[in-house]
Structures are given as structure tokens and as C-alpha cells.
PDB file of N, CA and C in Angstrom:
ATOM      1  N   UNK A   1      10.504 -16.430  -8.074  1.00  0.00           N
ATOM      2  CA  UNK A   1      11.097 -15.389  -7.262  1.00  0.00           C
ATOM      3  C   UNK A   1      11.748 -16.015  -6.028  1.00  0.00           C
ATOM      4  N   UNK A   2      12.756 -15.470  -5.667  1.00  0.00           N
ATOM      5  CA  UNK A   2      13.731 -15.700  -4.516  1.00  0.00           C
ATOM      6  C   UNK A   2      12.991 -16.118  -3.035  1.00  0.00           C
ATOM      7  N   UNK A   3      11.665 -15.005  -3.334  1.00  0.00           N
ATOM      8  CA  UNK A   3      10.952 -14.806  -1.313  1.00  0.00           C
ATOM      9  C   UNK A   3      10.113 -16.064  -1.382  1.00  0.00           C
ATOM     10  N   UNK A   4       9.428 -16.173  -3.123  1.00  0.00           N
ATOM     11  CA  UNK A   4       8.545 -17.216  -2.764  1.00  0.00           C
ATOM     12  C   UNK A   4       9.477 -18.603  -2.830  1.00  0.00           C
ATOM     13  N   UNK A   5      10.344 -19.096  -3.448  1.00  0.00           N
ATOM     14  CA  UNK A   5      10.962 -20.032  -3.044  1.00  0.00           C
ATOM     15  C   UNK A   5      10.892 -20.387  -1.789  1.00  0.00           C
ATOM     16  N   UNK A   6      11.546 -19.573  -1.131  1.00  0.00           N
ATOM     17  CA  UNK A   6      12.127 -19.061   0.263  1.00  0.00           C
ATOM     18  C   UNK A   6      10.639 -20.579   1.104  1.00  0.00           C
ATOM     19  N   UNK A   7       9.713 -19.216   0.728  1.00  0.00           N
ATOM     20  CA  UNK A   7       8.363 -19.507   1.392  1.00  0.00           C
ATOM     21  C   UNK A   7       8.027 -21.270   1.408  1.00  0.00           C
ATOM     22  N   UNK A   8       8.505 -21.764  -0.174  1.00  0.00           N
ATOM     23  CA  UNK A   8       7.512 -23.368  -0.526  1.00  0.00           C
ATOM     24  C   UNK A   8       8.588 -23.965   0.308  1.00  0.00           C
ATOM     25  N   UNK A   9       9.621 -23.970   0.152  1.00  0.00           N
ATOM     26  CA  UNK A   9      10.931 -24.726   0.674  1.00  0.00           C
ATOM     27  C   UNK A   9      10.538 -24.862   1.543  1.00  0.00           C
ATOM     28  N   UNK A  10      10.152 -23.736   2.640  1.00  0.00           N
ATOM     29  CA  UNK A  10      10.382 -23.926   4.469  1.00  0.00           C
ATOM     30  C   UNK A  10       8.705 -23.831   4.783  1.00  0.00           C
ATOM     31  N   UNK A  11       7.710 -24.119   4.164  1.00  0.00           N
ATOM     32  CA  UNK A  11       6.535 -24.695   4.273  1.00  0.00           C
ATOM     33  C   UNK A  11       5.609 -23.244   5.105  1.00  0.00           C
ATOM     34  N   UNK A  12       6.370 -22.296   4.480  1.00  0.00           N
ATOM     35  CA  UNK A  12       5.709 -20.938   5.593  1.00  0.00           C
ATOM     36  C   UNK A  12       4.373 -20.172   4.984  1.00  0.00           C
ATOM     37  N   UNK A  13       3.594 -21.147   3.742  1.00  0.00           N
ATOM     38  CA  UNK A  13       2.472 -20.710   3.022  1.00  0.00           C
ATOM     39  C   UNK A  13       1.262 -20.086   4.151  1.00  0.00           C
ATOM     40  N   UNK A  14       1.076 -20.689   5.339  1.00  0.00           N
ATOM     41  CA  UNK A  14       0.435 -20.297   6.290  1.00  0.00           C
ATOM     42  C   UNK A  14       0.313 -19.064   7.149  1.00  0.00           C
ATOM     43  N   UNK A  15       2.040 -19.030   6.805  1.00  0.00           N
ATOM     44  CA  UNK A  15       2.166 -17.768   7.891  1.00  0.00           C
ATOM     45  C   UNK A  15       2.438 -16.994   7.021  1.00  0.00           C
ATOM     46  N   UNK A  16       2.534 -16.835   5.985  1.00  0.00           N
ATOM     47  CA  UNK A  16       2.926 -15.557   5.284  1.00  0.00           C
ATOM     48  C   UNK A  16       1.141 -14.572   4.446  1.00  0.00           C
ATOM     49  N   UNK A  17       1.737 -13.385   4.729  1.00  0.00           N
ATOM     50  CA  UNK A  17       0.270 -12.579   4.311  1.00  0.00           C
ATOM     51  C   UNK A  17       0.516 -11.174   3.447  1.00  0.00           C
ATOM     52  N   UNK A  18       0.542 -11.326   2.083  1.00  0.00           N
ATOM     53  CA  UNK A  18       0.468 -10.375   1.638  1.00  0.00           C
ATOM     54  C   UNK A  18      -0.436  -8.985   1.975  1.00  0.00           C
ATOM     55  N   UNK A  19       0.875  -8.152   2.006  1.00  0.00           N
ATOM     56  CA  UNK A  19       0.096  -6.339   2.531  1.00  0.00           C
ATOM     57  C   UNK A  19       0.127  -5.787   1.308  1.00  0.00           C
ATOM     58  N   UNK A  20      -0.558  -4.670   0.773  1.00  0.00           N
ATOM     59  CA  UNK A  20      -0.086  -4.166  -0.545  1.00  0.00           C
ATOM     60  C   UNK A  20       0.774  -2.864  -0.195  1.00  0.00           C
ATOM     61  N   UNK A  21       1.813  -2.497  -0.599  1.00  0.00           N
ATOM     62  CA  UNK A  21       2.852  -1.741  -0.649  1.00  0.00           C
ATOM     63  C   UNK A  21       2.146   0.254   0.177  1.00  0.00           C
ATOM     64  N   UNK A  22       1.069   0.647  -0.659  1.00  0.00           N
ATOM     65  CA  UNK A  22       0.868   1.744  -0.424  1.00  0.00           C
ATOM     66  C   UNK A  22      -0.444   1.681   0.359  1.00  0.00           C
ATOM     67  N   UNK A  23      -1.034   0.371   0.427  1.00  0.00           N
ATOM     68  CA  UNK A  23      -2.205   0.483   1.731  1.00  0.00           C
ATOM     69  C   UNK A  23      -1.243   0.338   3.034  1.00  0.00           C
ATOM     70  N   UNK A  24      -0.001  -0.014   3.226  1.00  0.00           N
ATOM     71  CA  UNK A  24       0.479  -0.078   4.292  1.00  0.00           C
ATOM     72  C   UNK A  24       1.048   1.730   4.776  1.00  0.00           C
ATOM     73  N   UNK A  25       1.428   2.070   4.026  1.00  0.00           N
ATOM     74  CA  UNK A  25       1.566   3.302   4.424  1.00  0.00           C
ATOM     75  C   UNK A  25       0.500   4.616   4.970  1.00  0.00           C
ATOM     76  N   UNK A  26      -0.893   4.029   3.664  1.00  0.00           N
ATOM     77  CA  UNK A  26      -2.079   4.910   3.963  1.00  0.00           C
ATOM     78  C   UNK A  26      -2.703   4.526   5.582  1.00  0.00           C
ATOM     79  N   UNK A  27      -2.947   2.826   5.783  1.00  0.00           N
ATOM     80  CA  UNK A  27      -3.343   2.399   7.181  1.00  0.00           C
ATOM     81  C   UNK A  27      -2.212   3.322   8.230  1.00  0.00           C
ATOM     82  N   UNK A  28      -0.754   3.553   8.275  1.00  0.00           N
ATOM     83  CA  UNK A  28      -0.339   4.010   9.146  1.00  0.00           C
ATOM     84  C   UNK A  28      -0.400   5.435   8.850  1.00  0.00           C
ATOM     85  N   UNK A  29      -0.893   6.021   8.466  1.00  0.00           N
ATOM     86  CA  UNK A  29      -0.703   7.371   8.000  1.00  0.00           C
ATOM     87  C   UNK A  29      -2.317   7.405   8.986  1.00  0.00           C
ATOM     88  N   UNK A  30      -2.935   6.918   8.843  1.00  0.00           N
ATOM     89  CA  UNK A  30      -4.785   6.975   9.079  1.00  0.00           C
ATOM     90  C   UNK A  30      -4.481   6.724  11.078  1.00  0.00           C
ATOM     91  N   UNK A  31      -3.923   5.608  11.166  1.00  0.00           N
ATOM     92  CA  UNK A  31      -3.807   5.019  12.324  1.00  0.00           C
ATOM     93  C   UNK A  31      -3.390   6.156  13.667  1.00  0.00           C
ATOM     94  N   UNK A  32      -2.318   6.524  13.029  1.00  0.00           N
ATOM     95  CA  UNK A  32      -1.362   7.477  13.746  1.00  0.00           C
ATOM     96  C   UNK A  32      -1.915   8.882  13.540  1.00  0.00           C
ATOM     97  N   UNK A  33      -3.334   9.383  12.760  1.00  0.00           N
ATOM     98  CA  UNK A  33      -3.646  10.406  13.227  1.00  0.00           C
ATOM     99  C   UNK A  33      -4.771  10.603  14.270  1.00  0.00           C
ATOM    100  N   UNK A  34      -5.723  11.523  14.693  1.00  0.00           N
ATOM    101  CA  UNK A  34      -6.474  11.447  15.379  1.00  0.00           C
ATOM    102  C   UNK A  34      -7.832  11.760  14.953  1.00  0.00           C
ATOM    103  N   UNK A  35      -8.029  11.356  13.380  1.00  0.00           N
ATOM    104  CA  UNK A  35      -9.172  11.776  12.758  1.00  0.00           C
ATOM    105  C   UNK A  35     -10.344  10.657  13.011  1.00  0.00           C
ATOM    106  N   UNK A  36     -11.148  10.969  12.729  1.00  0.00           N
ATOM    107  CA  UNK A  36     -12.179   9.728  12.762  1.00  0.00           C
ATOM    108  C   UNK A  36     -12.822   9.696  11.122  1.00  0.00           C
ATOM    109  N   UNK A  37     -12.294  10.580  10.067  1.00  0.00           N
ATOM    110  CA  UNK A  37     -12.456   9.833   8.886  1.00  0.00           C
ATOM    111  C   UNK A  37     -11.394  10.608   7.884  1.00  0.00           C
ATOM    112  N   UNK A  38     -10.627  10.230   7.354  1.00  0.00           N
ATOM    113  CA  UNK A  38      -9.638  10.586   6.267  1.00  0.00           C
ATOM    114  C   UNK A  38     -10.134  10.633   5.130  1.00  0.00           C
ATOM    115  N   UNK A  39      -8.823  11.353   3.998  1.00  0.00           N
ATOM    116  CA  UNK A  39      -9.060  11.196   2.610  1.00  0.00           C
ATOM    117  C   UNK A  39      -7.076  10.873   2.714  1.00  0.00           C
ATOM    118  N   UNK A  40      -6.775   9.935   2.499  1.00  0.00           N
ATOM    119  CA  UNK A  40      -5.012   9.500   2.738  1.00  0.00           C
ATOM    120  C   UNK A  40      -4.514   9.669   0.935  1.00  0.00           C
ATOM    121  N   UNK A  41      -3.385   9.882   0.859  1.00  0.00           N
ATOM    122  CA  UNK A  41      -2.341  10.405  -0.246  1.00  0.00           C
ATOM    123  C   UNK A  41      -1.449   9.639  -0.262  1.00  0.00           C
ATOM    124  N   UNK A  42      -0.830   8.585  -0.679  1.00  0.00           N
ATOM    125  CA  UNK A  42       0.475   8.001  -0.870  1.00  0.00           C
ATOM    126  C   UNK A  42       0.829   8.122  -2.074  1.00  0.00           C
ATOM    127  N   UNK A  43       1.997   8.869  -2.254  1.00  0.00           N
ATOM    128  CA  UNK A  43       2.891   8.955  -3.440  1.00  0.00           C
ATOM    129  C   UNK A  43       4.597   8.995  -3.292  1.00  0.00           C
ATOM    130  N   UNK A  44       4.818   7.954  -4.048  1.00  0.00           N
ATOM    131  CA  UNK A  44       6.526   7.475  -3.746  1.00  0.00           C
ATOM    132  C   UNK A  44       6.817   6.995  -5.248  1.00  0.00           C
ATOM    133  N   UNK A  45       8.392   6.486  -5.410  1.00  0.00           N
ATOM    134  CA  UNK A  45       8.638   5.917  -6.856  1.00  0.00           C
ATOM    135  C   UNK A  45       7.767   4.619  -7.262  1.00  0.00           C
ATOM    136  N   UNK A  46       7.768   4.193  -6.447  1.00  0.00           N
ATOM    137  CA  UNK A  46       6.924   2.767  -6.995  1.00  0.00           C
ATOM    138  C   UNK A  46       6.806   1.812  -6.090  1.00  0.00           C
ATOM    139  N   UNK A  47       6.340   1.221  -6.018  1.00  0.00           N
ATOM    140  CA  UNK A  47       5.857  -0.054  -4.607  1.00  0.00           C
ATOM    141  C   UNK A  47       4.899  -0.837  -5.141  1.00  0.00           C
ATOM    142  N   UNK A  48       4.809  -2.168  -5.531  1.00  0.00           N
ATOM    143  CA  UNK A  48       4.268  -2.776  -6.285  1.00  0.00           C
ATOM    144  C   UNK A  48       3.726  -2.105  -7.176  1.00  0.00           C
ATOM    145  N   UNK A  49       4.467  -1.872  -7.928  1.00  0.00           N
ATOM    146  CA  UNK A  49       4.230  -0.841  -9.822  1.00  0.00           C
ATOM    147  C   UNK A  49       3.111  -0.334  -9.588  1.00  0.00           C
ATOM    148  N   UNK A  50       3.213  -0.139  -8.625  1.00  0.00           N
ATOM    149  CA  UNK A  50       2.090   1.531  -8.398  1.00  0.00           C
ATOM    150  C   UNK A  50       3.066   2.901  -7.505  1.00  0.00           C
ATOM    151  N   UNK A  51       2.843   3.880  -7.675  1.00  0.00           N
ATOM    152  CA  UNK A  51       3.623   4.870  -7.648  1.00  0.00           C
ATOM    153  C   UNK A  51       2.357   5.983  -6.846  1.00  0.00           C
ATOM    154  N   UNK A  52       1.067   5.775  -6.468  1.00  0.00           N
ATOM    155  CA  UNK A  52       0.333   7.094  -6.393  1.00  0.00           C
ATOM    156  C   UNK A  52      -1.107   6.405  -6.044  1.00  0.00           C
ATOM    157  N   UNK A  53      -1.935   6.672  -4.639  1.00  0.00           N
ATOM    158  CA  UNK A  53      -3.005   6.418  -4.206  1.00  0.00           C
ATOM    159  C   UNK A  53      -3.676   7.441  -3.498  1.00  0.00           C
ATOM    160  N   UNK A  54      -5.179   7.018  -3.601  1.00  0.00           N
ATOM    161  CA  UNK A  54      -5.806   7.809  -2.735  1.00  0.00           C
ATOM    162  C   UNK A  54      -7.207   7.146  -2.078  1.00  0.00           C
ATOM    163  N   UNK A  55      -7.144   7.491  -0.913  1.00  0.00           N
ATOM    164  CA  UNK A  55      -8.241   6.255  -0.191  1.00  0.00           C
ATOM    165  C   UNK A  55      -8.809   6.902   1.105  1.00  0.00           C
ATOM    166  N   UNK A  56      -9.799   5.928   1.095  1.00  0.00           N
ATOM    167  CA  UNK A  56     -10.877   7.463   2.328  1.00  0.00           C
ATOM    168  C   UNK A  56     -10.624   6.070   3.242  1.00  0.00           C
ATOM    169  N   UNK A  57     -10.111   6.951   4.451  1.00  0.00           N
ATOM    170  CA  UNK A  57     -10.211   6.053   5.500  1.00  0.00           C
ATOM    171  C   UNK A  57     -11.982   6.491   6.401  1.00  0.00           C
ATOM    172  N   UNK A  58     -12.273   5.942   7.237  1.00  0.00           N
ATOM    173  CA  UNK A  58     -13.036   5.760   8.157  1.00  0.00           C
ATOM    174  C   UNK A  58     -12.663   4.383   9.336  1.00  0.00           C
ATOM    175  N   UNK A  59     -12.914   4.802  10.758  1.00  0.00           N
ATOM    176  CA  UNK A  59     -13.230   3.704  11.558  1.00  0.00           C
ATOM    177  C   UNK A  59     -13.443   2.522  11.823  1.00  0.00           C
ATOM    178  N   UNK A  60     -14.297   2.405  10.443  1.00  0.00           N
ATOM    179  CA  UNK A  60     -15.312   1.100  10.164  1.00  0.00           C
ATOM    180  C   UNK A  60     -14.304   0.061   9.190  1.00  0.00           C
ATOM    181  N   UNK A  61     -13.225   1.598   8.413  1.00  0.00           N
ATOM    182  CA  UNK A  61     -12.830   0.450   7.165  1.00  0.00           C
ATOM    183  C   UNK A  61     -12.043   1.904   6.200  1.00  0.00           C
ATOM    184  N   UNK A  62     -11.838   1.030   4.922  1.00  0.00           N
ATOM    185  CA  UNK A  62     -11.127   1.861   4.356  1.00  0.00           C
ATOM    186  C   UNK A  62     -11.601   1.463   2.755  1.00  0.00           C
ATOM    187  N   UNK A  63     -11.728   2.613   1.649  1.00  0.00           N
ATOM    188  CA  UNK A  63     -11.576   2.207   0.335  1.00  0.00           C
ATOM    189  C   UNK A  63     -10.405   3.061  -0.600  1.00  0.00           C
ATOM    190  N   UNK A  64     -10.097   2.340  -1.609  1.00  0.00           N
ATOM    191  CA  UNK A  64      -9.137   2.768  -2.449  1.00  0.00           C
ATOM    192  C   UNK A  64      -9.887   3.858  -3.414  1.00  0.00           C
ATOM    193  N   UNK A  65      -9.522   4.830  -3.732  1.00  0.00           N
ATOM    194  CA  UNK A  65     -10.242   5.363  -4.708  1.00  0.00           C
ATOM    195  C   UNK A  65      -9.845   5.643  -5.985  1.00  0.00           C
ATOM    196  N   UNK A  66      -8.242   5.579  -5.514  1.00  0.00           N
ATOM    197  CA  UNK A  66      -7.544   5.773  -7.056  1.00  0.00           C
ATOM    198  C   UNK A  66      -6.343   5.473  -6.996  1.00  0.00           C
ATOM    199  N   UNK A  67      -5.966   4.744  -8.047  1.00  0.00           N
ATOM    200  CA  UNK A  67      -5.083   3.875  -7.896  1.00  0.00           C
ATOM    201  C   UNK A  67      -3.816   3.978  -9.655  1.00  0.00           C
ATOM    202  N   UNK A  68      -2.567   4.768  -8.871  1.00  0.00           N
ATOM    203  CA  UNK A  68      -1.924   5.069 -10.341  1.00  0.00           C
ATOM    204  C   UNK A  68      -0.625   4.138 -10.768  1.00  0.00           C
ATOM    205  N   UNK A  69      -0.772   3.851 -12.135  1.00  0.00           N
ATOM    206  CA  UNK A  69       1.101   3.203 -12.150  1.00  0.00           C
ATOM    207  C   UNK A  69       2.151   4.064 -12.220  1.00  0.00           C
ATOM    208  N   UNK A  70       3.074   3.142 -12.026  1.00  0.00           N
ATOM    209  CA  UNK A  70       3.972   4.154 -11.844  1.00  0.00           C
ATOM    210  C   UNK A  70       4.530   4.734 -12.793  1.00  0.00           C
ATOM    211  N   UNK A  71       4.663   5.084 -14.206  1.00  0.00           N
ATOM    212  CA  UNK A  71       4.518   5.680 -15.242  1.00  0.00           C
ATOM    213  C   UNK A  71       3.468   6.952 -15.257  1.00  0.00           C
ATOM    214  N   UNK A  72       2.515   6.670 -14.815  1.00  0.00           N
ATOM    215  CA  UNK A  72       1.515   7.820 -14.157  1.00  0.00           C
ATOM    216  C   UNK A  72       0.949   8.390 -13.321  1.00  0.00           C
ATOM    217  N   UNK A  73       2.374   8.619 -12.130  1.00  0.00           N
ATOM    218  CA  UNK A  73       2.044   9.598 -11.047  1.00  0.00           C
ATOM    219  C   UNK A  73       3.440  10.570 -10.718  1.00  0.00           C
ATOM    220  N   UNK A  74       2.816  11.583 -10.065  1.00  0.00           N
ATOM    221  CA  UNK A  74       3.832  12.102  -9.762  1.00  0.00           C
ATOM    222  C   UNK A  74       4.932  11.618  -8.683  1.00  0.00           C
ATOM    223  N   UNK A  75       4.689  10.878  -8.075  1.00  0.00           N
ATOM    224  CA  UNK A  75       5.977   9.997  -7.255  1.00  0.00           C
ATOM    225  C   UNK A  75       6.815   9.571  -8.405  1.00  0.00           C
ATOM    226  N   UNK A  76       6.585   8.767  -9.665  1.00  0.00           N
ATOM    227  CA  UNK A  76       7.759   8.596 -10.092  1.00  0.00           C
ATOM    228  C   UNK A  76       8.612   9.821 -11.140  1.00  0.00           C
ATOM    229  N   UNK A  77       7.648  10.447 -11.441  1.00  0.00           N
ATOM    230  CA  UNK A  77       8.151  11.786 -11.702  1.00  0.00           C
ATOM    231  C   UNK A  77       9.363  12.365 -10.937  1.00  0.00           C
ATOM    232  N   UNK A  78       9.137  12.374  -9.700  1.00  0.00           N
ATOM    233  CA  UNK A  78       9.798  12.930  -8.519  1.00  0.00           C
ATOM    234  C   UNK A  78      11.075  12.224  -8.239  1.00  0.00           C
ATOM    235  N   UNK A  79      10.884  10.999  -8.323  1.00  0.00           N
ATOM    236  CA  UNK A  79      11.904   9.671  -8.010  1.00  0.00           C
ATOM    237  C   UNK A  79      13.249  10.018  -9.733  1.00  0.00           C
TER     238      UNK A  79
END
């Protein structure tokens, strides 16, 4: 792939940190409210061939609870 090339070439293995596509949205979705424990929803066309999550935030931390491809959620339905 193009990014990881990118990455070995210019020696940036250190600094680079994979996020996963729909925990980044659920963390800011959690972050930016004022709850002190969630149940978060992300559904879009696809973001690392997943299309559809659901994850309980809390304070302490966060877990995934369900986790769909994108063939089987309604985000790519929608898309």
C-alpha cells in the first residue's frame, strides 16, 4: 500500500499509530457529550470494512459490543 510505503521509506514506524475507523468516531461522540456512561452507535458506508458498531462507553474505558461488515449493516444499505 501507498501510506505504508510512505511510512518504511521515511522511517516513521515509530510515530505512526493505528486508530480504528469507527472507534474514532464513537470516542468523539462519548468525549463531546456530558454523560458519564454511554451506549455509542456508529453507522456509515464503510471504514475499515466495517460499516456498523456499538460500544458502551464509561470513564474508566470503553468496550466494543458489536461489530458489523459492511455487507451487514445498515450504513451500507444507506450509502
Amino acid at each position: 500500500m501507498e501510506f505504508e510505503s510512505f511510512i518504511l521509506k521515511n522511517k516513521l514506524q515509530e510515530k505512526v499509530i493505528y486508530i480504528d475507523h469507527h472507534e474514532c468516531h464513537a470516542i468523539g461522540a462519548f468525549i463531546c457529550s456530558s454523560f458519564q456512561k454511554s451506549l455509542v452507535i456508529t453507522c456509515d458506508g464503510r471504514g475499515d470494512f466495517q460499516s456498523f458498531t456499538v460500544s458502551l462507553f464509561t470513564n474508566s474505558g470503553f468496550e466494543v459490543l458489536q461489530r458489523e461488515t459492511s455487507i451487514d449493516s445498515l450504513g451500507y444499505f444507506y450509502s
